[in-house]
C-alpha atoms as a PDB file:
ATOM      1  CA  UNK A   1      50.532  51.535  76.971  1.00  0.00           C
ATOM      2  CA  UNK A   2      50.726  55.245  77.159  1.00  0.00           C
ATOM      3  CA  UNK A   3      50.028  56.376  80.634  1.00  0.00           C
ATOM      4  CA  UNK A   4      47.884  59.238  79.892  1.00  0.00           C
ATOM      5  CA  UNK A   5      45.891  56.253  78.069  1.00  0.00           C
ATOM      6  CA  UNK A   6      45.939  54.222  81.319  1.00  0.00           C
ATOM      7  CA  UNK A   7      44.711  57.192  83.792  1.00  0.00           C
ATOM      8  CA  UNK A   8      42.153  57.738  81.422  1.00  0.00           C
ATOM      9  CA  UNK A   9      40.393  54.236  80.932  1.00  0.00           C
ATOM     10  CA  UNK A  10      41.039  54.217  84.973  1.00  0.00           C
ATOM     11  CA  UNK A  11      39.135  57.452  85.514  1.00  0.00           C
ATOM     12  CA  UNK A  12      36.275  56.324  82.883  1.00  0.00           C
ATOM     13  CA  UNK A  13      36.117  52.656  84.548  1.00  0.00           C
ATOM     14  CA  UNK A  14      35.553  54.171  87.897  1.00  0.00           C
ATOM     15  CA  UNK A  15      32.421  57.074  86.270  1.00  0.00           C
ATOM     16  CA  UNK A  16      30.876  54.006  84.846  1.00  0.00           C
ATOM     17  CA  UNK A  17      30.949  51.549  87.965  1.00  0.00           C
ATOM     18  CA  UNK A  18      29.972  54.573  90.308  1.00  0.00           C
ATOM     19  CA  UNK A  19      26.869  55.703  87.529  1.00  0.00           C
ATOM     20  CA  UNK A  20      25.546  52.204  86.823  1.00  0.00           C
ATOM     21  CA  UNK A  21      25.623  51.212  90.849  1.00  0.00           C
ATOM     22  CA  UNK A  22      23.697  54.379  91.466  1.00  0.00           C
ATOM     23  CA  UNK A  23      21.093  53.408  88.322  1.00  0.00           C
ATOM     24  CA  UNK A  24      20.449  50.481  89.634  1.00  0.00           C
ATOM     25  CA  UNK A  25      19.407  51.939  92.998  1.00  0.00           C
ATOM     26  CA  UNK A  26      17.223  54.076  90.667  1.00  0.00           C
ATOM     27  CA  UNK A  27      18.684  57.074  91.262  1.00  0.00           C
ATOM     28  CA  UNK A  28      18.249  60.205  88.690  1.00  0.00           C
ATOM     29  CA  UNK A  29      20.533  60.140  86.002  1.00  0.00           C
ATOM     30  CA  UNK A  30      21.874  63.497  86.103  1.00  0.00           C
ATOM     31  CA  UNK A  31      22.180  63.182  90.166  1.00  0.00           C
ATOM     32  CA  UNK A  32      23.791  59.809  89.697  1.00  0.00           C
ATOM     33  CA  UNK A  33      26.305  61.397  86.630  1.00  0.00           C
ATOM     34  CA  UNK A  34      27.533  64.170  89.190  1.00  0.00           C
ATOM     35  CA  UNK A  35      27.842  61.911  91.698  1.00  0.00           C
ATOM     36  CA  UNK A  36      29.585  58.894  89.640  1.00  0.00           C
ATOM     37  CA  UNK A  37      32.126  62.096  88.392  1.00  0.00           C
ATOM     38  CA  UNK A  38      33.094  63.389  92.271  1.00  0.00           C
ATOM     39  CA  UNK A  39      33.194  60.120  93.022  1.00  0.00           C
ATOM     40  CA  UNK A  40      36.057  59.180  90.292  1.00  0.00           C
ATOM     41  CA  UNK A  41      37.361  62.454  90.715  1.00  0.00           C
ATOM     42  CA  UNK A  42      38.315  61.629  94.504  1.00  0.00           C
ATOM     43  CA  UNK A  43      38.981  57.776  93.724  1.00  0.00           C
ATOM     44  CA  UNK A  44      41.441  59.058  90.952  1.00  0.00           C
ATOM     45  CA  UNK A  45      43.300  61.459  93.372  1.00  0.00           C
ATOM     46  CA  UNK A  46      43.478  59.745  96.105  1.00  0.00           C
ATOM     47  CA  UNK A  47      44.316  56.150  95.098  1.00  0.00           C
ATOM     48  CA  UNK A  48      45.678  56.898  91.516  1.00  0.00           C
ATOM     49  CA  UNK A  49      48.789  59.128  92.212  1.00  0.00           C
ATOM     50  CA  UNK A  50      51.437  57.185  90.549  1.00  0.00           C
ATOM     51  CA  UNK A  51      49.613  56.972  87.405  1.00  0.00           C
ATOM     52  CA  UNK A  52      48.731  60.713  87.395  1.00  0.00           C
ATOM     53  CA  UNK A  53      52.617  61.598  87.768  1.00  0.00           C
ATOM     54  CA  UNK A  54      53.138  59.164  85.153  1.00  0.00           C
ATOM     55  CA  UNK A  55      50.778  61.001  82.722  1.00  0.00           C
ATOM     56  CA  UNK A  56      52.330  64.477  84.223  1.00  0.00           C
ATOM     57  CA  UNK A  57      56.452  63.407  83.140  1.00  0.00           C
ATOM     58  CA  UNK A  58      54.818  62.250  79.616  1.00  0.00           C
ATOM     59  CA  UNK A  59      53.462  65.789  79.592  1.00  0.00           C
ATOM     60  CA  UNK A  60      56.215  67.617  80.810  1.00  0.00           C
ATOM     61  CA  UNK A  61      58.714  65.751  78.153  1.00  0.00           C
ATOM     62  CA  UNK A  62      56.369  66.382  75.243  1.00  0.00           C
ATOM     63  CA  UNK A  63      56.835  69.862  76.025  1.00  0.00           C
ATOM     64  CA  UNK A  64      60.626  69.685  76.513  1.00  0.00           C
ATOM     65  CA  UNK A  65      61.558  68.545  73.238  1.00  0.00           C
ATOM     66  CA  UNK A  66      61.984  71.007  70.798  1.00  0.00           C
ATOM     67  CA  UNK A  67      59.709  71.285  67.921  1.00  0.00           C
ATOM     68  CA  UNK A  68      61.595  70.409  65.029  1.00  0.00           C
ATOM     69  CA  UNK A  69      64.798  69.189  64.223  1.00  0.00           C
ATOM     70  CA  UNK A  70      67.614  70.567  61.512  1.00  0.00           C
ATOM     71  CA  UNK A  71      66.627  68.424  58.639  1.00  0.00           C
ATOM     72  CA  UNK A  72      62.343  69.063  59.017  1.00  0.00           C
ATOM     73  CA  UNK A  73      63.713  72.946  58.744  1.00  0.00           C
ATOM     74  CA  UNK A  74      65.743  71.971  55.645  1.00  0.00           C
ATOM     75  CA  UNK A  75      63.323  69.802  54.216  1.00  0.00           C
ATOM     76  CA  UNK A  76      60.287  72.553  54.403  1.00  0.00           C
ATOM     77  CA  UNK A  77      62.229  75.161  53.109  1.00  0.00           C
END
């Protein structure tokens, strides 16, 4: 699994655990959404480093590579 795919199912997972605990404790939903999102936000950073470097190196070598190759240039022209 992609890690930028991993980091993101991890960050959701946490919003939704955080935002349906405070629902049930009948909280208001937009209060409980801004909470549920700090909440992830810190859980993510603090807990979920690895995985956010992870998804950092995937960025950093789609950006490294070059864009196209020899033969896509000779096959568009």
């Amino acid at each position: 699994m992609k890690p930028w795919i991993a980091y993101s199912l991890v960050r959701v997972g946490v919003f939704a655990v955080v935002f349906a605990a405070l629902m049930l404790a009948n909280v208001t939903w937009w209060l409980a959404a801004v909470i549920a999102a700090v909440v992830g936000l810190c859980v993510a950073y603090i807990f979920f480093g690895k995985l956010r470097d992870a998804v950092a190196l995937d960025i950093a070598e789609r950006r490294a590579r070059p864009a196209g190759d020899a033969d896509s240039a000779a096959e568009d022209a």
